[in-house]
C-alpha atoms as a PDB file:
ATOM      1  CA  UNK A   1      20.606 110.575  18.659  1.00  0.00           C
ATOM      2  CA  UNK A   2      22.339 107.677  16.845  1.00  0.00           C
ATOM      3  CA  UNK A   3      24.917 105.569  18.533  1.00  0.00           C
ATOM      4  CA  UNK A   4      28.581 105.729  17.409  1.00  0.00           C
ATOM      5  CA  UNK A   5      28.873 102.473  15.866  1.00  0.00           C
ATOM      6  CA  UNK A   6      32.011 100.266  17.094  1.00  0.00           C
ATOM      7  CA  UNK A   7      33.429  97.424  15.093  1.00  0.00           C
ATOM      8  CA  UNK A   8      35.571  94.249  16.489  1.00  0.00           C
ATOM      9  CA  UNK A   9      37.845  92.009  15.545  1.00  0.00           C
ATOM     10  CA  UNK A  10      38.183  89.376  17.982  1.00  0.00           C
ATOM     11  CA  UNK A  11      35.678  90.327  19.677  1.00  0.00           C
ATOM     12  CA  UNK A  12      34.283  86.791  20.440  1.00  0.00           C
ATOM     13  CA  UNK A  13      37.270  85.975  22.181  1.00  0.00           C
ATOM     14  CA  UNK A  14      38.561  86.447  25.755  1.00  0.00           C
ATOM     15  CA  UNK A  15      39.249  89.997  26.453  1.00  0.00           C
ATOM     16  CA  UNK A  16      36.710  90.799  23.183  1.00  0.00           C
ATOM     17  CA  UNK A  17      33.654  89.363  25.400  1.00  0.00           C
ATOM     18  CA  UNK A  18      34.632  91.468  28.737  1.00  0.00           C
ATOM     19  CA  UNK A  19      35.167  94.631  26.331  1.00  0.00           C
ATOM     20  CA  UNK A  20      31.488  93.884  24.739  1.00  0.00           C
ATOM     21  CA  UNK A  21      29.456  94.018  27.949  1.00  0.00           C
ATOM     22  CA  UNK A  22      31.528  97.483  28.607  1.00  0.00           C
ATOM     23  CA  UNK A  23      31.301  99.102  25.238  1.00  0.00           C
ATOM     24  CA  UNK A  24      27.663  98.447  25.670  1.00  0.00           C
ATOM     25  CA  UNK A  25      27.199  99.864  29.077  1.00  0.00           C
ATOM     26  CA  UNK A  26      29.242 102.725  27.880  1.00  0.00           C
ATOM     27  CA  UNK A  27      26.257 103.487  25.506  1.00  0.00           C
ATOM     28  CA  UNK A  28      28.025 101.987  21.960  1.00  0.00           C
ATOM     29  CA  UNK A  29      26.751  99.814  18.874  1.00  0.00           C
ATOM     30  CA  UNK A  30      28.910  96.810  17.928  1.00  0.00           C
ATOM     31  CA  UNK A  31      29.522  94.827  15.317  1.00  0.00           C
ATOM     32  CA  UNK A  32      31.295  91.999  16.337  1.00  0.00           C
ATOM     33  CA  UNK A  33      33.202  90.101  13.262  1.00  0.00           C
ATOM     34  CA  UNK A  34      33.727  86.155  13.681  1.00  0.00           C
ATOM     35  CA  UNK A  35      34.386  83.191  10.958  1.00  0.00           C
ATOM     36  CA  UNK A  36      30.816  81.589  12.842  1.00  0.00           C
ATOM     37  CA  UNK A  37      28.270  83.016  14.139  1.00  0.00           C
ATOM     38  CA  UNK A  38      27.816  80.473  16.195  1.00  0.00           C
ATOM     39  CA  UNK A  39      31.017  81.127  18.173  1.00  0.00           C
ATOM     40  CA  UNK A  40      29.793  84.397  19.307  1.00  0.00           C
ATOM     41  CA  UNK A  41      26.467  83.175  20.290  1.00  0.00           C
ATOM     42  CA  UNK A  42      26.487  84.410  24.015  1.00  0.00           C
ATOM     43  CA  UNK A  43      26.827  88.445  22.472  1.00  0.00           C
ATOM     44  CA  UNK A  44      24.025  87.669  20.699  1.00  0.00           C
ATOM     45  CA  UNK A  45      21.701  89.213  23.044  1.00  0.00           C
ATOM     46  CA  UNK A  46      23.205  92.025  24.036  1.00  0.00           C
ATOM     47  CA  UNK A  47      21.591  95.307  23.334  1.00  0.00           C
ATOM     48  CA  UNK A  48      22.557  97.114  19.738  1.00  0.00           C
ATOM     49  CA  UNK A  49      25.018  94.404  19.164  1.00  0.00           C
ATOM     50  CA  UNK A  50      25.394  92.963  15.694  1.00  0.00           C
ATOM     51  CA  UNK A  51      27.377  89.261  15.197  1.00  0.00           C
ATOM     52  CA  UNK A  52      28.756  89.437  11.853  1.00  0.00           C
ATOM     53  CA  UNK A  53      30.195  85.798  10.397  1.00  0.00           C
ATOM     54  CA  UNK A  54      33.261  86.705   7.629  1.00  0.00           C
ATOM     55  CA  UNK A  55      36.608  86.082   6.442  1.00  0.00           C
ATOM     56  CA  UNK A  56      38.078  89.003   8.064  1.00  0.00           C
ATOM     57  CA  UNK A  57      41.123  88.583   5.596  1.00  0.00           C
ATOM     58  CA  UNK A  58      39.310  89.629   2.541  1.00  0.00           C
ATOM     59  CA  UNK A  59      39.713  92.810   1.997  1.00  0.00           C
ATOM     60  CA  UNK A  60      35.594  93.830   0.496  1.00  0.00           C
ATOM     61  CA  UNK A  61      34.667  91.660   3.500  1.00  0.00           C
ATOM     62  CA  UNK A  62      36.421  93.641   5.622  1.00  0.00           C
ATOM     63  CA  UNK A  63      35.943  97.480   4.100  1.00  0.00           C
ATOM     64  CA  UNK A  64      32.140  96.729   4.267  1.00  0.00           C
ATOM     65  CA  UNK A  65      32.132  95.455   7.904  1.00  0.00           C
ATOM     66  CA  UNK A  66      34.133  98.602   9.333  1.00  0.00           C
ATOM     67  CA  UNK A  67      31.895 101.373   6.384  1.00  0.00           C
ATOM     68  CA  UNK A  68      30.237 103.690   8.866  1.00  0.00           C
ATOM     69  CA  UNK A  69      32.362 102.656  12.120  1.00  0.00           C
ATOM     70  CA  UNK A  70      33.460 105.278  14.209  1.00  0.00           C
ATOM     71  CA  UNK A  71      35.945 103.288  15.563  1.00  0.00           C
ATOM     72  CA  UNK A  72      37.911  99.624  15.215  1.00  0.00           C
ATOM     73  CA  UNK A  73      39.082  97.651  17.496  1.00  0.00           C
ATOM     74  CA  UNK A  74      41.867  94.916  17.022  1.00  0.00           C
ATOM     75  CA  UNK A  75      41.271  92.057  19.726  1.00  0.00           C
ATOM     76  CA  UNK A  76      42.887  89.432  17.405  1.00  0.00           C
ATOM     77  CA  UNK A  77      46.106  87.371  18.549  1.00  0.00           C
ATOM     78  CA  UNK A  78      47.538  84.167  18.897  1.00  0.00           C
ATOM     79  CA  UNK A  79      49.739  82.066  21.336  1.00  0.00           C
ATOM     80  CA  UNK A  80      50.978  79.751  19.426  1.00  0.00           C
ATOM     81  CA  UNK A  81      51.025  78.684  15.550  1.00  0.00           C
ATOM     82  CA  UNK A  82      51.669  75.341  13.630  1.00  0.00           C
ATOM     83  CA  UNK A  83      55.287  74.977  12.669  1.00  0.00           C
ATOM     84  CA  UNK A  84      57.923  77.213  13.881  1.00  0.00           C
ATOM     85  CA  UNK A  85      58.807  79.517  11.565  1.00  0.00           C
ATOM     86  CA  UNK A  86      57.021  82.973  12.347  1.00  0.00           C
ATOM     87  CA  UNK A  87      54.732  82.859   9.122  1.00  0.00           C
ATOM     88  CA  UNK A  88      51.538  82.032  11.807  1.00  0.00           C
ATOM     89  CA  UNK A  89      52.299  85.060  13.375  1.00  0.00           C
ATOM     90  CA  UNK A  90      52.910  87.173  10.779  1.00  0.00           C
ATOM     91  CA  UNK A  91      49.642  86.292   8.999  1.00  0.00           C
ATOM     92  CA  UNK A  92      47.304  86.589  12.566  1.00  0.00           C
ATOM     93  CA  UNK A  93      49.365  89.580  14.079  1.00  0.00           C
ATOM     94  CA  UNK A  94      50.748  91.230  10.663  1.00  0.00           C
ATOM     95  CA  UNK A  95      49.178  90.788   7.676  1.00  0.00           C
ATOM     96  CA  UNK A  96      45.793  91.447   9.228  1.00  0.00           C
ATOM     97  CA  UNK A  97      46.501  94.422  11.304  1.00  0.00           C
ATOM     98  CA  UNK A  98      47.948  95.720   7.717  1.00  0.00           C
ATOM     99  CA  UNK A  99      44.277  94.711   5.434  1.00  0.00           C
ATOM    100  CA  UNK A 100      42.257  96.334   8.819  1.00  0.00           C
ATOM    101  CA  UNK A 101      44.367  99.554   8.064  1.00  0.00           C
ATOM    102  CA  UNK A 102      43.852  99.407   4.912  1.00  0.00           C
ATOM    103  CA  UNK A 103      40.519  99.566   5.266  1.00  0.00           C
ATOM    104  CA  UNK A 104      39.717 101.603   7.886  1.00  0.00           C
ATOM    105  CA  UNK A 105      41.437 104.212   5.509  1.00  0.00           C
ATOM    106  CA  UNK A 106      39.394 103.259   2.331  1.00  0.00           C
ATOM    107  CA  UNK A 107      36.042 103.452   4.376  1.00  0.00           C
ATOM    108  CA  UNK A 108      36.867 106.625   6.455  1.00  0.00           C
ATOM    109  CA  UNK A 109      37.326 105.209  10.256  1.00  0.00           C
ATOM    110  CA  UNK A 110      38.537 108.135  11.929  1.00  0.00           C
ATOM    111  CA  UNK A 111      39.511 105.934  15.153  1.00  0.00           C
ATOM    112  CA  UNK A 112      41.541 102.380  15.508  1.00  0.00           C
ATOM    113  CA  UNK A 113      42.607 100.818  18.701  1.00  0.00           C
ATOM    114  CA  UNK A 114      44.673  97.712  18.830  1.00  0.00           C
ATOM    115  CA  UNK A 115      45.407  95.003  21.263  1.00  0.00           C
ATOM    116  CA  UNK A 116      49.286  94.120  21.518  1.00  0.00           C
ATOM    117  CA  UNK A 117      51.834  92.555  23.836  1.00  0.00           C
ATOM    118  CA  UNK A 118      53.895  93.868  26.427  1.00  0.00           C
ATOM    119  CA  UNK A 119      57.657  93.399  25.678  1.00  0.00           C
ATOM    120  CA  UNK A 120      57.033  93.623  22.036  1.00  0.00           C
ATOM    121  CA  UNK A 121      60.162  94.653  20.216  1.00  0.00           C
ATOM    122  CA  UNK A 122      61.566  94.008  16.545  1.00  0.00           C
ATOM    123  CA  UNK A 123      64.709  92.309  18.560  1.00  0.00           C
ATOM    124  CA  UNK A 124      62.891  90.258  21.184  1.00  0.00           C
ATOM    125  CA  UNK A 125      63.956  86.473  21.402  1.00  0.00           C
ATOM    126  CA  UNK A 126      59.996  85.032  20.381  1.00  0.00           C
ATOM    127  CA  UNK A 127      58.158  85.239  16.916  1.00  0.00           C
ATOM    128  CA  UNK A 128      54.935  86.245  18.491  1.00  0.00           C
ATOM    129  CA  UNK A 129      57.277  89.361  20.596  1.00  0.00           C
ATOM    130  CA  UNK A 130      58.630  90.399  17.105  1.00  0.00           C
ATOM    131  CA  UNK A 131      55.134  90.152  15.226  1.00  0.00           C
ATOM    132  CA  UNK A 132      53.384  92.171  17.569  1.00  0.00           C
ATOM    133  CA  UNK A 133      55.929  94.722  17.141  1.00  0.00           C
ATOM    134  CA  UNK A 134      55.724  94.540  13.711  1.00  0.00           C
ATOM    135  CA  UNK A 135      52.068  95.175  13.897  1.00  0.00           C
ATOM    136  CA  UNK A 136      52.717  98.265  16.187  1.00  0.00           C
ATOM    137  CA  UNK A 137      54.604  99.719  13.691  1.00  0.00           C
ATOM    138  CA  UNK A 138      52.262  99.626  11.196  1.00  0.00           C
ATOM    139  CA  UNK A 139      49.656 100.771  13.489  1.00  0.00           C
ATOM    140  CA  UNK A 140      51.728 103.943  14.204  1.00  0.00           C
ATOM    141  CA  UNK A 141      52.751 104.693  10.831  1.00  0.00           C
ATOM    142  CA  UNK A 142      49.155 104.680   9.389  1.00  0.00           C
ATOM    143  CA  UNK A 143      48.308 108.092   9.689  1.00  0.00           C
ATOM    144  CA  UNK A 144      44.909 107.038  11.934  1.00  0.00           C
ATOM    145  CA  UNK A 145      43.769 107.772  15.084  1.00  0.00           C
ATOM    146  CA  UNK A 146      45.620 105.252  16.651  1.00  0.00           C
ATOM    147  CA  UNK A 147      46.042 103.745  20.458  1.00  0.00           C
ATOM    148  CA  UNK A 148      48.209 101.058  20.891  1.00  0.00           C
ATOM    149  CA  UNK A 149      47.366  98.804  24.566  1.00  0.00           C
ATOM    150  CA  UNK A 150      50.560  96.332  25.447  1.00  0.00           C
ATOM    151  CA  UNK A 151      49.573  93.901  28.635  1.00  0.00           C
ATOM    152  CA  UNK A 152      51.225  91.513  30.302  1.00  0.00           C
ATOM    153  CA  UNK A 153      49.318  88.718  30.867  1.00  0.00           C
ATOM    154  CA  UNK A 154      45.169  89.036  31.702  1.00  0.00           C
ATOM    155  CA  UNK A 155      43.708  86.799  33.971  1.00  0.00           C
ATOM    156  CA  UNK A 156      39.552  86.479  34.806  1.00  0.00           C
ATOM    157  CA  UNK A 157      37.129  84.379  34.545  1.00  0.00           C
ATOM    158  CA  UNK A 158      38.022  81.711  31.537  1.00  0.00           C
ATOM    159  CA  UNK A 159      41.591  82.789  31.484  1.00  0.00           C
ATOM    160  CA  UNK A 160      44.486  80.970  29.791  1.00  0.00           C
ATOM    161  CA  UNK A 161      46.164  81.424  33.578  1.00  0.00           C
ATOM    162  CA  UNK A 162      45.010  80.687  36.459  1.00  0.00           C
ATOM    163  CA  UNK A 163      41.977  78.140  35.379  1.00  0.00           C
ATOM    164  CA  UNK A 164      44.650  76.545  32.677  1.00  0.00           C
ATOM    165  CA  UNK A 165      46.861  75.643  35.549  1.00  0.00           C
ATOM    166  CA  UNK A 166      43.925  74.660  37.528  1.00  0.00           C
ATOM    167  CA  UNK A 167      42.868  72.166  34.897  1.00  0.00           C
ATOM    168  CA  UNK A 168      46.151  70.832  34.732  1.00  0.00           C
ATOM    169  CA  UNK A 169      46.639  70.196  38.669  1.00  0.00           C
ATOM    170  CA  UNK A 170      43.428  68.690  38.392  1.00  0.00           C
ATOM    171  CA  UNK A 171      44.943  65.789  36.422  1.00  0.00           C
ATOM    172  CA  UNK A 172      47.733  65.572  37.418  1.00  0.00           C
ATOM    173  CA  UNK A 173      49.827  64.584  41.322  1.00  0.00           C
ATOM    174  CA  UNK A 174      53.139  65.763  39.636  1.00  0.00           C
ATOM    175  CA  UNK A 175      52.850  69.097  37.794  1.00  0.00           C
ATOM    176  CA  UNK A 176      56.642  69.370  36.221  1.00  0.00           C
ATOM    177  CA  UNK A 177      56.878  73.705  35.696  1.00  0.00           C
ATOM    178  CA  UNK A 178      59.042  75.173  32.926  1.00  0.00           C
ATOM    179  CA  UNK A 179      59.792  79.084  33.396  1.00  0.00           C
ATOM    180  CA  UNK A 180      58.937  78.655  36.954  1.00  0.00           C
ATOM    181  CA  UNK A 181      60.799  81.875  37.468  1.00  0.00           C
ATOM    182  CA  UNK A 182      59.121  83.822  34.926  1.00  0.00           C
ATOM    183  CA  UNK A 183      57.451  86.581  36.588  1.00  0.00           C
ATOM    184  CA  UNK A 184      54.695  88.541  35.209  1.00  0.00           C
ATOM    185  CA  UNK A 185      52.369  91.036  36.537  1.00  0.00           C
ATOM    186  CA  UNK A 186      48.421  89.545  35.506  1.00  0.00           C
ATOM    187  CA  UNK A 187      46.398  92.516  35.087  1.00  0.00           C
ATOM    188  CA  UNK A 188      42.624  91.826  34.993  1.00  0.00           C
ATOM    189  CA  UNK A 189      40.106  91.461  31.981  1.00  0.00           C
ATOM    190  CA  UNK A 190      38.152  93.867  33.141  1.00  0.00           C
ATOM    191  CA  UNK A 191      40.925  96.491  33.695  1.00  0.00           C
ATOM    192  CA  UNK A 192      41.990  96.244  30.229  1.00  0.00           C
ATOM    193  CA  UNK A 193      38.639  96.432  28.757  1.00  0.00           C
ATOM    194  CA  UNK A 194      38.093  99.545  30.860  1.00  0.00           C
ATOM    195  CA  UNK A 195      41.092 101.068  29.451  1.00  0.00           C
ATOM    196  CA  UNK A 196      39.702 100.342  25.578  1.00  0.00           C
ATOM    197  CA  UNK A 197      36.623 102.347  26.939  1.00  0.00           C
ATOM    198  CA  UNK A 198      38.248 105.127  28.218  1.00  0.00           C
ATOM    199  CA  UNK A 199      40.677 105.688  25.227  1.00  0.00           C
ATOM    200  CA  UNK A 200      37.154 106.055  22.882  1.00  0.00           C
ATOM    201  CA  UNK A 201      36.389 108.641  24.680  1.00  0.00           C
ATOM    202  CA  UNK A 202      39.588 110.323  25.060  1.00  0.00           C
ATOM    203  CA  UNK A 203      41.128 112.338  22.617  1.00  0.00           C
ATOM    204  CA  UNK A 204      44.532 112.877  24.476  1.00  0.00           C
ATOM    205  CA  UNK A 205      45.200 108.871  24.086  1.00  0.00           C
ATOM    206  CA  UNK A 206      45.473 109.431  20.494  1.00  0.00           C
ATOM    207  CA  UNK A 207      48.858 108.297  19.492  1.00  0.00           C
ATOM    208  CA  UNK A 208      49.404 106.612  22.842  1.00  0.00           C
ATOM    209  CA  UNK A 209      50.784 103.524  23.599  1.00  0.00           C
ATOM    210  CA  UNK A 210      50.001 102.126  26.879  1.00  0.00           C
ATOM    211  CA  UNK A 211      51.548  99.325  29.074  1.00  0.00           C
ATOM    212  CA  UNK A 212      48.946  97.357  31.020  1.00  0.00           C
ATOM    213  CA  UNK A 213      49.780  95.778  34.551  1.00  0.00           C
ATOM    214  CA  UNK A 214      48.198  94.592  37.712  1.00  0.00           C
ATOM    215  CA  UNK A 215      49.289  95.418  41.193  1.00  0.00           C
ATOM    216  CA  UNK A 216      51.209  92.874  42.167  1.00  0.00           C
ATOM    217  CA  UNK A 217      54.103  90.435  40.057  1.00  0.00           C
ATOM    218  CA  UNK A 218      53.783  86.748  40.312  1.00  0.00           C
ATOM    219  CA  UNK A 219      56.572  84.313  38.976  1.00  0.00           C
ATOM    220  CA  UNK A 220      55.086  81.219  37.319  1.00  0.00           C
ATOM    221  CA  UNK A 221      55.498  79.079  40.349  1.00  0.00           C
ATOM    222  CA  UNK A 222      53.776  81.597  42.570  1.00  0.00           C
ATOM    223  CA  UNK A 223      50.916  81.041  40.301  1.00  0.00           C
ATOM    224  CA  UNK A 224      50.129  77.623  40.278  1.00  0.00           C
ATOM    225  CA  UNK A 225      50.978  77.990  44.372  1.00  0.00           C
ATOM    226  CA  UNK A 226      48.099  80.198  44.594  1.00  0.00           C
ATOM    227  CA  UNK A 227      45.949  77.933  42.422  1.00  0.00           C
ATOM    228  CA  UNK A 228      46.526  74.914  44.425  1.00  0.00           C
ATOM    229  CA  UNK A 229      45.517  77.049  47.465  1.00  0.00           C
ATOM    230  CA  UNK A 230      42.251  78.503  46.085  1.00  0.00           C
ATOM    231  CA  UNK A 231      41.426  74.404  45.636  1.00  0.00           C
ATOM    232  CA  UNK A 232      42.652  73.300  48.185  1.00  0.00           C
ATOM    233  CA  UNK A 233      44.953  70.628  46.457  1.00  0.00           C
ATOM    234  CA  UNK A 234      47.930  69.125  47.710  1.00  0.00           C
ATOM    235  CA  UNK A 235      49.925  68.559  44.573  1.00  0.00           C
ATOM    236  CA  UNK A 236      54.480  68.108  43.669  1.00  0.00           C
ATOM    237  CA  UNK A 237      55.359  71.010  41.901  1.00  0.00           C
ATOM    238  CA  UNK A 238      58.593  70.053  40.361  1.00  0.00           C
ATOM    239  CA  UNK A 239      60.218  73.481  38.909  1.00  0.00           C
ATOM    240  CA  UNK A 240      62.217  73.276  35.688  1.00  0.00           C
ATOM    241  CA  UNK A 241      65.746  74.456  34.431  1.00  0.00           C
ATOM    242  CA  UNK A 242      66.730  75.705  31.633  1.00  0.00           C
ATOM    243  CA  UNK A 243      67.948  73.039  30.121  1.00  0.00           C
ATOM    244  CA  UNK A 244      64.960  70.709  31.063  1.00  0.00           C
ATOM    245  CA  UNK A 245      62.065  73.642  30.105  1.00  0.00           C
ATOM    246  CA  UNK A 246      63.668  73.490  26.788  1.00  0.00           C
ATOM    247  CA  UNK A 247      63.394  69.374  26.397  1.00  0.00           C
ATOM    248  CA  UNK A 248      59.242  70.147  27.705  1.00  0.00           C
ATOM    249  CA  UNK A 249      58.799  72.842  24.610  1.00  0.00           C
ATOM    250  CA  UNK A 250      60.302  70.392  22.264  1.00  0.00           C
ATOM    251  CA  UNK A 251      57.937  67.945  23.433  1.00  0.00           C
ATOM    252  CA  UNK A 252      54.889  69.442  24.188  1.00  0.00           C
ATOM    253  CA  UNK A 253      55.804  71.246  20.219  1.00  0.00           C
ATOM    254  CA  UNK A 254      54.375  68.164  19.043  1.00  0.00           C
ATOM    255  CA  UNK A 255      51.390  68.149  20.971  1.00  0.00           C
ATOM    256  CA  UNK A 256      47.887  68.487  19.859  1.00  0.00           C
ATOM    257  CA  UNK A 257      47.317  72.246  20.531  1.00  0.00           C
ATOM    258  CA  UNK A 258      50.519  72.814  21.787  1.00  0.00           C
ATOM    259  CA  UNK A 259      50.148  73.354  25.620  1.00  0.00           C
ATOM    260  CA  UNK A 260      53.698  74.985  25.687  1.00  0.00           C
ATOM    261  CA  UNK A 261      55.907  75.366  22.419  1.00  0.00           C
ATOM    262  CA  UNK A 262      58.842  76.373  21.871  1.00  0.00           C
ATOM    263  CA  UNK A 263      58.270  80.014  20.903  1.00  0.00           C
ATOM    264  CA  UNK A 264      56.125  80.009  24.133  1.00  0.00           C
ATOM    265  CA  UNK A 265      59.431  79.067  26.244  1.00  0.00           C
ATOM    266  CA  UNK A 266      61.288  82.119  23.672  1.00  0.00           C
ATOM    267  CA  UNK A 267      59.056  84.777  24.808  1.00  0.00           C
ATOM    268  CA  UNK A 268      58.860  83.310  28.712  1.00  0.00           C
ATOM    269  CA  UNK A 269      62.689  84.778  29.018  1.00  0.00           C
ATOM    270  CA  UNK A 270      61.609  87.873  29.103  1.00  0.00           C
ATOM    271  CA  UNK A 271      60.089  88.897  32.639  1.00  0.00           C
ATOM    272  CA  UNK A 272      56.098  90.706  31.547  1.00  0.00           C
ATOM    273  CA  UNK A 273      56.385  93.292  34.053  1.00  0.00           C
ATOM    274  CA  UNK A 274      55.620  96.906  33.766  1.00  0.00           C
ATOM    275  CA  UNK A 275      59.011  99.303  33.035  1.00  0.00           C
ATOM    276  CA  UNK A 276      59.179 102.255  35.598  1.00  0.00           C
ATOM    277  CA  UNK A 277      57.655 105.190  34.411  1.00  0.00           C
ATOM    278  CA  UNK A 278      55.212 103.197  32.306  1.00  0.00           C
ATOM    279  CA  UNK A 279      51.845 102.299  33.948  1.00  0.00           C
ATOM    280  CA  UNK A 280      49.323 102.576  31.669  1.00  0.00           C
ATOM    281  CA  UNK A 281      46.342 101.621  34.423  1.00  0.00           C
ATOM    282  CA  UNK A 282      47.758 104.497  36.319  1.00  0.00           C
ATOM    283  CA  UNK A 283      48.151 106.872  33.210  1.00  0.00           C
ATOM    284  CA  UNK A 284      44.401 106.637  32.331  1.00  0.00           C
ATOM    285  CA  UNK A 285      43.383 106.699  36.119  1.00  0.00           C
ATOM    286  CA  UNK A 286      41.885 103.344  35.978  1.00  0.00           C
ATOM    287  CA  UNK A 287      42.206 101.457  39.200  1.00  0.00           C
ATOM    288  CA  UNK A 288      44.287  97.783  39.191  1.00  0.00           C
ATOM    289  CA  UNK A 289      42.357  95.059  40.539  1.00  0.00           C
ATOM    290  CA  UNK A 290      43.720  92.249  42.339  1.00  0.00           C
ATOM    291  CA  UNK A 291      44.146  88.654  41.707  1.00  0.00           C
ATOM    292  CA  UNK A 292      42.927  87.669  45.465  1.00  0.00           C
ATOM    293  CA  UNK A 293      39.931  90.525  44.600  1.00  0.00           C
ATOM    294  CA  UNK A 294      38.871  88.417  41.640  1.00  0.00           C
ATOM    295  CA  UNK A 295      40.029  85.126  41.106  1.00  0.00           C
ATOM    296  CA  UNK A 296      38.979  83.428  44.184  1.00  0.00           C
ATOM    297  CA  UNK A 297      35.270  84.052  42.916  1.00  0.00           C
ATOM    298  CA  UNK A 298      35.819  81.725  39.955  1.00  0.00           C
ATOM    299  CA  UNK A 299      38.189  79.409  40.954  1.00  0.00           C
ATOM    300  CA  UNK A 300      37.842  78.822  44.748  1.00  0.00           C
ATOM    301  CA  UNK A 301      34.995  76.191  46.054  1.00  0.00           C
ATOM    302  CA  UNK A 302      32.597  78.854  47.030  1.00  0.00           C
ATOM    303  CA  UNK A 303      29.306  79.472  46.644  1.00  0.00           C
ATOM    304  CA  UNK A 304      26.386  78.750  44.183  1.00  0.00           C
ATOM    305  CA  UNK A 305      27.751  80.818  41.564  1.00  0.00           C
ATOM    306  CA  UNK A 306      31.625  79.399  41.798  1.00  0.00           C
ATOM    307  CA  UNK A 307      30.133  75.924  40.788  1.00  0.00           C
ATOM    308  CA  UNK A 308      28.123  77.215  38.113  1.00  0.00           C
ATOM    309  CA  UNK A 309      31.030  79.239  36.548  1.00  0.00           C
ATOM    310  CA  UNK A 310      32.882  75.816  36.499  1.00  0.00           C
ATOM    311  CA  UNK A 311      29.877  73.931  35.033  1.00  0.00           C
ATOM    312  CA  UNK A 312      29.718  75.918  32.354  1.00  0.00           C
ATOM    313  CA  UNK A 313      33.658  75.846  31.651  1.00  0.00           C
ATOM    314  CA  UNK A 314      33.221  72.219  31.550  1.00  0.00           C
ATOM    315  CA  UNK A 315      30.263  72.630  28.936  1.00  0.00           C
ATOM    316  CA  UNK A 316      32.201  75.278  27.081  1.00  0.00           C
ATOM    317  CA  UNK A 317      29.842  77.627  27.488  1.00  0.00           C
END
């Protein structure tokens, strides 16, 4: 019998390559969209897996990429934008969740699954927080098969987290920390991509929304504690006040690829934890798996396979 056929948006990308290898596994077809093919070239290989290169924000571009889907998926987001002004994240999180709607509807997609944000609201203090809600809203109102998936922050192997911090103690003897008190609750890459599996094949997620955390919350600080430890680095962690993590986002603005902006520091005063009575991991049945569980493997100094991980980080492969 044929495969049902799954296209991606973003699936090149961070959680998109975990979700690939599962989709797979699970017994799917994917087309993955990307502006170059190139980007995606370690998908390339897998089985039943088609890499097509596109601007996913025109609209015949993107009705003949999802004809014949039985499902979408909407990986795509973005951190940070140039300028300040929300119009980044509108266009990323906004105006392309609206054209994938659109067509979805004009080619018949019965099924649409999107990636969005814990602590999304329309009042919440951050452009990104307000555009992902917008973008929920749209999803919910479209009249599809929808399932909405909010995390708080994902951490594995490549992550913006843990090995971003690790690079940066690397450099650095001093390691001034805005938001140390921010806590979060880092659910793993491989949890969430589970969770996009399971909601294919589940019809009661349909009109769901689900809130995505790990086992455990970690403030900032806690973070980069546990990094240093998993090194083995001795390193002045100088944590930041208000006042002085809003002077670093002004700065670091104005950086080339903005390490830490100032809609960064916005949506950092809002703790990403799980509210009670909504655990999305527990909801589907999907067991949480632990930072100390994972992220020793690719960030302590063990093994063969540790170093290898980190030589190919450093190649950027």
């Amino acid at each position: 019998m044929p495969k049902d056929t799954i296209t991606l948006l973003g699936g090149s990308g961070f959680v998109g390559r975990a979700l690939c290898e599962r989709l797979v596994r699970a017994g799917y077809a994917l087309r993955i969209l990307t502006r170059a093919r190139l980007a995606a070239r370690d998908l390339w290989l897998l089985p039943d897996t088609t890499v097509i290169a596109g601007d996913v924000y025109d609209a015949d571009f993107l009705r003949s990429a999802v004809a014949g889907a039985n499902a979408v998926i909407n990986l795509v987001g973005i951190l940070n934008e140039r300028g300040d002004d929300g119009r980044g994240f509108e266009r990323a999180h906004v105006d392309l969740t609206r054209l994938v709607l659109a067509a979805c509807a004009a080619s018949g997609v019965p099924r649409y699954l999107h990636m969005s944000a814990l602590n999304a609201a329309a009042d919440a203090p951050s452009y990104y927080l307000r555009s992902k809600a917008a973008a929920e809203t749209l999803v919910a109102s479209s009249g599809l098969n929808t399932t909405i998936f909010r995390p708080s922050v994902i951490f594995g192997p490549g992550d913006g987290l843990f090995v971003r911090f690790d690079q940066l103690t690397a450099l650095a003897p001093v390691l001034p920390l805005a938001c140390a008190a921010a806590r979060f609750q880092p659910v793993y890459v491989g949890d969430v991509a589970d969770a996009f599996v399971h909601a294919l094949g589940d019809k009661a997620t349909v009109g769901k929304r689900y809130d995505l955390g790990g086992p455990s919350v970690m403030s900032l600080q806690e973070v980069v504690a546990y990094t240093l430890r998993q090194r083995g680095r001795c390193r002045l962690v100088l944590p930041l006040g208000s006042g002085l993590s809003r002077v670093m986002a002004e700065i670091m603005e104005h950086l080339p690829g903005k390490p830490f902006s100032r809609d960064n520091l916005r949506s950092a005063s809002l703790n990403s934890v799980l509210a009670a009575g909504h655990d999305g991991l527990a909801e589907l049945h999907i067991p949480k798996t632990s930072v100390a569980a994972i992220v020793p493997a690719y960030l302590g100094q063990r093994g063969v396979l540790a170093r290898y991980d980190r030589l190919r980080e450093h190649a950027g492969r």
